[in-house]
N, C-alpha and C. Protein backbone atom coordinates (compact mmCIF):
# COMPACT_ATOMS: atom_id res chain seq x y z
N UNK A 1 -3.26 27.06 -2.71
CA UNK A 1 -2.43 25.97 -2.25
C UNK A 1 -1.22 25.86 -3.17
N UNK A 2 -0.25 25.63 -2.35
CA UNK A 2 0.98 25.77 -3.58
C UNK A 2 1.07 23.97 -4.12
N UNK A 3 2.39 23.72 -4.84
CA UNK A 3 2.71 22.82 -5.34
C UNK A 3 3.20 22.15 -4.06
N UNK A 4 4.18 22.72 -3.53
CA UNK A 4 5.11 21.76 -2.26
C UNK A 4 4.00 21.35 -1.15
N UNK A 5 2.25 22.03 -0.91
CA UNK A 5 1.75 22.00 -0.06
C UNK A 5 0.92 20.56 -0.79
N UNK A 6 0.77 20.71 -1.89
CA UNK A 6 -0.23 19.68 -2.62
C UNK A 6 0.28 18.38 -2.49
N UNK A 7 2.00 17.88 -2.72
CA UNK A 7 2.99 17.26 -2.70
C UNK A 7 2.80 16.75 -1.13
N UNK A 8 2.73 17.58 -0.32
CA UNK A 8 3.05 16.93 1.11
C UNK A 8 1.65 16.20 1.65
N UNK A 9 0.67 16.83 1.27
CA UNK A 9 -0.83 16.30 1.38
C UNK A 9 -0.79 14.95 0.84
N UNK A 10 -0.41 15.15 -0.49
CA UNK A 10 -0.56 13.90 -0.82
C UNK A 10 0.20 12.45 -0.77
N UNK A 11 1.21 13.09 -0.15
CA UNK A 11 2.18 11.89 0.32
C UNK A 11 1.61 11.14 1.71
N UNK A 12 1.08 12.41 2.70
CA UNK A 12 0.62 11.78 3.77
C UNK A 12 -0.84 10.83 3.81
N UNK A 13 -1.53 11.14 2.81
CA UNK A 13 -2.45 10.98 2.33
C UNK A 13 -2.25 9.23 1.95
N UNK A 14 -1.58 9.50 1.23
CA UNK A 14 -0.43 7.71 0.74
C UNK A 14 -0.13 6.69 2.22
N UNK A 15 1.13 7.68 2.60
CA UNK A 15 1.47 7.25 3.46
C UNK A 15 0.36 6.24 4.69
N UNK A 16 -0.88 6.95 5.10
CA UNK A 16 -2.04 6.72 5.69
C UNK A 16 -2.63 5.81 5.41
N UNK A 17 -3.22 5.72 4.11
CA UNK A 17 -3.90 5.01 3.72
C UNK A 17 -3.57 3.73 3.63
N UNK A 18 -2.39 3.07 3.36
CA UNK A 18 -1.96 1.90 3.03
C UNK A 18 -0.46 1.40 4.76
N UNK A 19 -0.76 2.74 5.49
CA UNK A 19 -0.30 1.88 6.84
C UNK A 19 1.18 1.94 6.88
N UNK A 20 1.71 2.46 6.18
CA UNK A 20 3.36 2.44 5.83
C UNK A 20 3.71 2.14 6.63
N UNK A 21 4.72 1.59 6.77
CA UNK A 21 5.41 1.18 7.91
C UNK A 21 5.00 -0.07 8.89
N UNK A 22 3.67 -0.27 9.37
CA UNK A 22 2.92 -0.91 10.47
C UNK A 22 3.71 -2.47 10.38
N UNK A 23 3.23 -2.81 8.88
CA UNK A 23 3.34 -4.22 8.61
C UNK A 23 2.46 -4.92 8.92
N UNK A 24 0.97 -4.30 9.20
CA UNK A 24 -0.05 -5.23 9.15
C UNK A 24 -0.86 -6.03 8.06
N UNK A 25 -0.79 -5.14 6.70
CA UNK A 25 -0.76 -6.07 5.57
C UNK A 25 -0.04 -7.55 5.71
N UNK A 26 1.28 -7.54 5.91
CA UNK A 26 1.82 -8.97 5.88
C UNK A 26 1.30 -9.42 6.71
N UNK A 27 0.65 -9.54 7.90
CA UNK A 27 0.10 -10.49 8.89
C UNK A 27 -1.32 -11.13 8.16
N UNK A 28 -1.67 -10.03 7.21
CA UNK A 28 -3.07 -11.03 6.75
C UNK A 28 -2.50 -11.67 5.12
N UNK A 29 -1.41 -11.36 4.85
CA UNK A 29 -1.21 -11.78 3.21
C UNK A 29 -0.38 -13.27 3.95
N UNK A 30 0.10 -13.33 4.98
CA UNK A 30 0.82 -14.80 5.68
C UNK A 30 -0.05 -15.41 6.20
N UNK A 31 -1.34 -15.69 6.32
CA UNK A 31 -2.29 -16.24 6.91
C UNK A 31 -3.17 -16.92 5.84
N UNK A 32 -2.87 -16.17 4.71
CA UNK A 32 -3.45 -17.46 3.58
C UNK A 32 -3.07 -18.27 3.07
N UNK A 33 -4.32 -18.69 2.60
CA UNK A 33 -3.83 -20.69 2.35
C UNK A 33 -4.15 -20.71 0.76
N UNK A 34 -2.63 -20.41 0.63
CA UNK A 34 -2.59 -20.65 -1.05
C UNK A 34 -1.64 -21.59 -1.60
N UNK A 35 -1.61 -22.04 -2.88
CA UNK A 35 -0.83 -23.11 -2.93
C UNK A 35 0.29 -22.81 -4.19
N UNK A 36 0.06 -21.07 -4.27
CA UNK A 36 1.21 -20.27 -5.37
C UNK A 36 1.51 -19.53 -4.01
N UNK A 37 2.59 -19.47 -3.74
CA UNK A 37 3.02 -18.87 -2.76
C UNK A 37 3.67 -17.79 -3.57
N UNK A 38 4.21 -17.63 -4.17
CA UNK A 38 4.92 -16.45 -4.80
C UNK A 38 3.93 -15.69 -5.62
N UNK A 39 2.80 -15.69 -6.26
CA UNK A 39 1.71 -15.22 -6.14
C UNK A 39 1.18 -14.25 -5.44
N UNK A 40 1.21 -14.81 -4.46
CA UNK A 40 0.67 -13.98 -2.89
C UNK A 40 1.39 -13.12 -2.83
N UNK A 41 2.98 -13.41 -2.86
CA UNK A 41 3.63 -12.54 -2.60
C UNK A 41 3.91 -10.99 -3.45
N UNK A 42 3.29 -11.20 -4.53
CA UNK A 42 3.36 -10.34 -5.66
C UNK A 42 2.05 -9.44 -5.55
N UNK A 43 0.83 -10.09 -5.20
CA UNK A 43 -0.58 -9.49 -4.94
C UNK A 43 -0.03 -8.48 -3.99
N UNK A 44 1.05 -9.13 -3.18
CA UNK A 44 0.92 -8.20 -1.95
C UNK A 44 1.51 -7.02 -1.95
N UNK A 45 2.37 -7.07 -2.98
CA UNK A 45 3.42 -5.64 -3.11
C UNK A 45 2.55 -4.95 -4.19
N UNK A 46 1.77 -5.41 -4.87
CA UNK A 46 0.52 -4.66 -5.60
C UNK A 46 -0.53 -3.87 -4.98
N UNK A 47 -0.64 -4.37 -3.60
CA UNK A 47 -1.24 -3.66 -2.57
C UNK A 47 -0.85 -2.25 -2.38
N UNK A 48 0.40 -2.35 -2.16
CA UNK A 48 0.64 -0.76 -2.10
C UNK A 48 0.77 0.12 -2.87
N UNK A 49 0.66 -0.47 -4.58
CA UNK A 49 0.78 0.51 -5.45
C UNK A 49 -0.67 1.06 -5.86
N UNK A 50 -1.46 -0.36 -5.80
CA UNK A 50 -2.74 0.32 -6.10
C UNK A 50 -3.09 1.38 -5.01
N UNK A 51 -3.07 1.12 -4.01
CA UNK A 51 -4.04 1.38 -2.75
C UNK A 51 -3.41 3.40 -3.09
N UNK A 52 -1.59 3.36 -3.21
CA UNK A 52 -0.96 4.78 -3.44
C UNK A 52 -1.42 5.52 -4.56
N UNK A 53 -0.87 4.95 -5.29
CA UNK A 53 -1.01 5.35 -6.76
C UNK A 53 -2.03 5.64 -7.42
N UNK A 54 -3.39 4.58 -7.66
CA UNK A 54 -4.22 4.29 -8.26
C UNK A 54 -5.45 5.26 -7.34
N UNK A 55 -5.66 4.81 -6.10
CA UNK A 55 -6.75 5.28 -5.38
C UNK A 55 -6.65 6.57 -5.18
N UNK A 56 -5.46 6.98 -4.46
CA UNK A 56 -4.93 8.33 -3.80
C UNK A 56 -4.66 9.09 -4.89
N UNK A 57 -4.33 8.98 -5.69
CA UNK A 57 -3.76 10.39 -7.14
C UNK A 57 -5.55 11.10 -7.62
């Protein structure tokens, strides 16, 4: 397997896992009842680094 093949696997791999694009994360991170709203909003962009980064590598 080369490098550029490992690279593309694993982007789609990313890409997949965390829904890119859909925007169905925000429909469930706007549905909670929190009373730090900017909070939430920070958990939520943490979502995609863990879910990319952390899980997928």
């Amino acid at each position: 397997m080369t490098v550029a093949r490992a690279i593309r696997y694993g982007l789609a791999r990313g890409a997949y896992s965390n829904e890119a694009g859909t925007g169905t994360a925000a429909v469930f991170h706007a549905t909670a009842q929190t009373s730090e709203p900017v909070r939430q909003g920070l958990i939520a962009s943490l979502d995609v680094f863990i879910d990319t980064i952390v899980i997928c590598s």
